[in-house]
C-alpha atoms as a PDB file:
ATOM      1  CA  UNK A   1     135.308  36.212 133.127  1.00  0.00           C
ATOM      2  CA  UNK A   2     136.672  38.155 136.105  1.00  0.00           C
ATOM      3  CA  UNK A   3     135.056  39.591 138.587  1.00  0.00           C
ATOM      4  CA  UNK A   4     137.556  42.589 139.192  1.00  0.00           C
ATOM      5  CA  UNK A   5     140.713  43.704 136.580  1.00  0.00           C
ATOM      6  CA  UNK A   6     143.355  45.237 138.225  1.00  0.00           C
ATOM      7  CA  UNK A   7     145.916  47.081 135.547  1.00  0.00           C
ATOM      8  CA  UNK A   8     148.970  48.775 135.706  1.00  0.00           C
ATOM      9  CA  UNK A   9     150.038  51.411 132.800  1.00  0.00           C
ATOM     10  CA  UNK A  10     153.479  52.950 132.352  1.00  0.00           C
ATOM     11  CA  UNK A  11     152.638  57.213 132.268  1.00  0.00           C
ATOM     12  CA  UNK A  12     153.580  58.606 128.844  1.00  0.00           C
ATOM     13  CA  UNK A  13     151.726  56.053 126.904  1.00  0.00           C
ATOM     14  CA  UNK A  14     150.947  57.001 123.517  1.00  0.00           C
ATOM     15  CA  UNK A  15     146.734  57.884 122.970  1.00  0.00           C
ATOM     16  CA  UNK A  16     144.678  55.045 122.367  1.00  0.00           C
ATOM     17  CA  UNK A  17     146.415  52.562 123.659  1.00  0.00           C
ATOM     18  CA  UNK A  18     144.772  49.077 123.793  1.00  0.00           C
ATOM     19  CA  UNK A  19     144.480  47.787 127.463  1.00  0.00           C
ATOM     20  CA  UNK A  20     142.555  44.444 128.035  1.00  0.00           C
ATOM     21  CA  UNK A  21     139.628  42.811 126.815  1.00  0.00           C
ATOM     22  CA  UNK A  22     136.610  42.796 129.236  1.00  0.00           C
ATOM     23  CA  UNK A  23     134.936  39.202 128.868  1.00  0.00           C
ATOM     24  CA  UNK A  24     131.513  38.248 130.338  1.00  0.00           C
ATOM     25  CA  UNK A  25     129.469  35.044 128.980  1.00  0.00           C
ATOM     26  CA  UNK A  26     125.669  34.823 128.136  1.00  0.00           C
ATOM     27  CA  UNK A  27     125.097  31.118 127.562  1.00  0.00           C
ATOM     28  CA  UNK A  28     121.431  32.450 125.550  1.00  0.00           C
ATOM     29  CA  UNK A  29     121.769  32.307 121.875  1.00  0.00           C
ATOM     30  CA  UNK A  30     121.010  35.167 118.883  1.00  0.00           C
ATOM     31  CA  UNK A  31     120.260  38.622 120.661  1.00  0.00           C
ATOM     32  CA  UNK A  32     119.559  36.966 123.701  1.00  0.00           C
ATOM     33  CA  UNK A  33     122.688  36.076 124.180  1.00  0.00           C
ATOM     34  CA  UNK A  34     124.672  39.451 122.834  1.00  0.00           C
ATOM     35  CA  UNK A  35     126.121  41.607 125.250  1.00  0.00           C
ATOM     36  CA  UNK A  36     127.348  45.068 125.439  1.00  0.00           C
ATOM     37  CA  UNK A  37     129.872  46.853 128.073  1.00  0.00           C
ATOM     38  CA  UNK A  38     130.063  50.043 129.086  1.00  0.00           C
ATOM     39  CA  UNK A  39     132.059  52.093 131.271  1.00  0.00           C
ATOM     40  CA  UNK A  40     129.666  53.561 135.037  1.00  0.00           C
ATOM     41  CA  UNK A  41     131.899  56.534 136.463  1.00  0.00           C
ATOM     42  CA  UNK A  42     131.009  59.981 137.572  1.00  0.00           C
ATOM     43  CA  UNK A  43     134.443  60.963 136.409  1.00  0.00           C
ATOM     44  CA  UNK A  44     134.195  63.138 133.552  1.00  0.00           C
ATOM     45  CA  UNK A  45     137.832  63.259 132.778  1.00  0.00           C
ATOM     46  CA  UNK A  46     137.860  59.052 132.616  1.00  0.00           C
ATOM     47  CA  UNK A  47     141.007  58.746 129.990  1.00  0.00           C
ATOM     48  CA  UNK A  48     139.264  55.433 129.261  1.00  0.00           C
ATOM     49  CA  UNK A  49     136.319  54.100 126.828  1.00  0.00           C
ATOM     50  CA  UNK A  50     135.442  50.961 125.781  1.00  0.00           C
ATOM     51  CA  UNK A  51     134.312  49.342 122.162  1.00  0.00           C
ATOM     52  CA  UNK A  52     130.387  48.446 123.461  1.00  0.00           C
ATOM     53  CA  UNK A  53     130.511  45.087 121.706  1.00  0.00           C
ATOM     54  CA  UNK A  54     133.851  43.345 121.887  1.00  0.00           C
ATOM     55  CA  UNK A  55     134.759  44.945 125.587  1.00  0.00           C
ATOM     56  CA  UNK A  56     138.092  46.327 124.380  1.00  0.00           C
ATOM     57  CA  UNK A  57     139.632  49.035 126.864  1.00  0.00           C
ATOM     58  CA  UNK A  58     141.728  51.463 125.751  1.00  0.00           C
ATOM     59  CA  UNK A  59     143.279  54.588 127.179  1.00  0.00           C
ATOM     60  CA  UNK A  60     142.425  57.722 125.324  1.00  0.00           C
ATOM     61  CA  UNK A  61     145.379  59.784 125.937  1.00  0.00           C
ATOM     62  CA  UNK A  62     148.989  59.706 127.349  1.00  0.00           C
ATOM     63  CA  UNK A  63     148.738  59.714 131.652  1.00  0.00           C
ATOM     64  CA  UNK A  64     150.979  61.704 134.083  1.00  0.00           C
ATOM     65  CA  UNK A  65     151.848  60.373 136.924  1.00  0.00           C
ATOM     66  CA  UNK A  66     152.384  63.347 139.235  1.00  0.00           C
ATOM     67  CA  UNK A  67     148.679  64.733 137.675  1.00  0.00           C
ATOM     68  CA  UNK A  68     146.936  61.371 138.689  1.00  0.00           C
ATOM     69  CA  UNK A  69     148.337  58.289 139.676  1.00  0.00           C
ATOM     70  CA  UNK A  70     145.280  55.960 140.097  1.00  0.00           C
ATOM     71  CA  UNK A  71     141.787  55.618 138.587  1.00  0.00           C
ATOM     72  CA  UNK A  72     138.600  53.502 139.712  1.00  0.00           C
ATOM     73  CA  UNK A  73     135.489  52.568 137.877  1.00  0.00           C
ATOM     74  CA  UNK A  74     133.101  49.807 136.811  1.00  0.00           C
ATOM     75  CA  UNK A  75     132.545  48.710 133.355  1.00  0.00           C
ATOM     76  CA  UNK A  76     128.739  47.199 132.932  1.00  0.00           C
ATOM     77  CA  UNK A  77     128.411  44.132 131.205  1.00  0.00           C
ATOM     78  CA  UNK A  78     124.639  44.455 129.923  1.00  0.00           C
ATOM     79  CA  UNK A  79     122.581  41.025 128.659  1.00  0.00           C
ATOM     80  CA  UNK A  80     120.206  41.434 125.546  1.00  0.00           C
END
């Protein structure tokens, strides 16, 4: 439902944190109409990962700050 998401995370978050909910709309119906998200980075480290079929991001461990203090990627909204 947005084109970009643009969040900000307090550093020593616990792992697995929920973040947002990606949302994209397929007006087809049945498996034409399902879609799955996925995260496009060449960042191997990524704290982040997605659940494929709701769109729910979470954080995958607890951030620093002073290590890294912002990250960039696209998540993929694919149509079935």
């Amino acid at each position: 439902s947005n084109a970009f998401y643009h969040l900000k995370l307090n550093e020593n978050n616990l792992a697995n944190t929920f973040l947002t909910q990606i949302e994209a709309f397929d007006p087809d119906s049945g498996e034409n109409g399902r879609l799955t998200y996925e995260i496009e980075t060449n960042d191997t480290s990524l704290p982040f990962y997605i659940d494929s079929n709701t769109g729910m991001l979470y954080c995958s461990k607890s951030l620093d700050r002073e290590k890294r203090d912002q990250y960039d990627f696209q998540i993929i909204a694919r149509d079935h």
